[in-house]
Protein backbone atom coordinates (compact mmCIF):
# COMPACT_ATOMS: atom_id res chain seq x y z
CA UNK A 1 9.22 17.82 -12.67
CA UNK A 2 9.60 18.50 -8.86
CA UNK A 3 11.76 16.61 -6.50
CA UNK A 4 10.55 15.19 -3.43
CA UNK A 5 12.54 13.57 0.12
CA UNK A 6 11.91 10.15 0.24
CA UNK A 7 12.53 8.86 4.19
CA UNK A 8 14.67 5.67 4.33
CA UNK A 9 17.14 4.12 6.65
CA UNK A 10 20.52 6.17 6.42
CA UNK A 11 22.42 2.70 5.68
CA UNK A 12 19.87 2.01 2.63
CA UNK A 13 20.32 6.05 1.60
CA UNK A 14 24.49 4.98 1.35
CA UNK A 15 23.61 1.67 -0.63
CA UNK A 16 21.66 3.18 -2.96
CA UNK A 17 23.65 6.10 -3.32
CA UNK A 18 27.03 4.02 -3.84
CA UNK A 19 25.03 2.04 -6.64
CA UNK A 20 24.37 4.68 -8.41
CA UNK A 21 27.73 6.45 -8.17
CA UNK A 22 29.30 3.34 -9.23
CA UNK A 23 27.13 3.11 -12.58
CA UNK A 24 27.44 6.68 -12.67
CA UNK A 25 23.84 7.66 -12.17
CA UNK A 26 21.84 9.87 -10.21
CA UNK A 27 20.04 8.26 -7.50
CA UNK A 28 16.69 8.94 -9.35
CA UNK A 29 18.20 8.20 -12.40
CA UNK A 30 19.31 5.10 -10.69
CA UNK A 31 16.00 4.11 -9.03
CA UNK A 32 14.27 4.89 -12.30
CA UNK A 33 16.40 1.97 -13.69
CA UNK A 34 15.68 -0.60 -10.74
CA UNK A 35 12.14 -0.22 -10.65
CA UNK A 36 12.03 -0.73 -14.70
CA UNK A 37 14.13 -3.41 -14.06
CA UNK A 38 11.67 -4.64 -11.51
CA UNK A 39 8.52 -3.87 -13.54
CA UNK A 40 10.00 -6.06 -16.75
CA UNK A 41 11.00 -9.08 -14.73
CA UNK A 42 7.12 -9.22 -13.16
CA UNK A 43 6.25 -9.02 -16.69
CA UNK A 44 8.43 -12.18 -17.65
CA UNK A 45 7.43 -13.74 -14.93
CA UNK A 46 3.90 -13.13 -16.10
CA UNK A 47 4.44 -14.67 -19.61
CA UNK A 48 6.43 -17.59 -18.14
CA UNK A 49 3.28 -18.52 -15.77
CA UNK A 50 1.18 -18.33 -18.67
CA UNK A 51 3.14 -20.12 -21.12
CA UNK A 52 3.33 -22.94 -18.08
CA UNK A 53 -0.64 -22.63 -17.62
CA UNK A 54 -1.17 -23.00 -21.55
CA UNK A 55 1.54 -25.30 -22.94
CA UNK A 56 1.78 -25.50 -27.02
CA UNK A 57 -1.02 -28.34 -28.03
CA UNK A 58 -0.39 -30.86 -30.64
CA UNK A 59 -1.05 -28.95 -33.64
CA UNK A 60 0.99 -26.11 -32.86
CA UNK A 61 4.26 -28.61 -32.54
CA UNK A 62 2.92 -30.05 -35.97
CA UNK A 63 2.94 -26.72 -37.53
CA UNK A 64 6.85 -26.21 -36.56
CA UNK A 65 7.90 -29.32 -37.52
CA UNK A 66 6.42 -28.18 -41.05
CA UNK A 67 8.20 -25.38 -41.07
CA UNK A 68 11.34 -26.76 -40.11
CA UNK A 69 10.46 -28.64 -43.19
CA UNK A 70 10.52 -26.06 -45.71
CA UNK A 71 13.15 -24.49 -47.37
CA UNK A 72 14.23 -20.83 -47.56
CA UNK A 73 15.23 -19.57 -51.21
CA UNK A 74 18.00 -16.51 -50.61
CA UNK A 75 17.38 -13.27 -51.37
CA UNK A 76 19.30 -10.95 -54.19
């Protein structure tokens, strides 16, 4: 993989690069981790927007309160 220069403020450079020293990470290794970080909250935020725009109907809460009905035989 090649490596590239990224231009960015010198105090942001120091941020970032105290970050990742602290976790002890790389600075790519570091940024790797924020943007995933990044990407998987969107993707929460997503879900939790949809979930809002679609609540459970009237069945669905009927079909849990069967199953918190029912009983669960252990295994051997």
């Amino acid at each position: 993989m090649g490596l590239t220069t990224i231009k960015v403020e010198t105090e942001l450079r120091d941020r970032i690069s105290s970050a990742a020293r602290a976790r002890a990470l790389t600075i790519g290794e570091y940024l790797d981790q924020v943007i995933s970080e990044a990407r998987r909250r969107e993707r929460l935020q997503a879900m939790a927007e949809a979930m809002r725009a679609n609540p459970p109907d009237h069945g669905y809460w009927a079909e849990v309160a069967e199953f918190d009905t029912l009983e669960v035989e252990p295994r051997d």
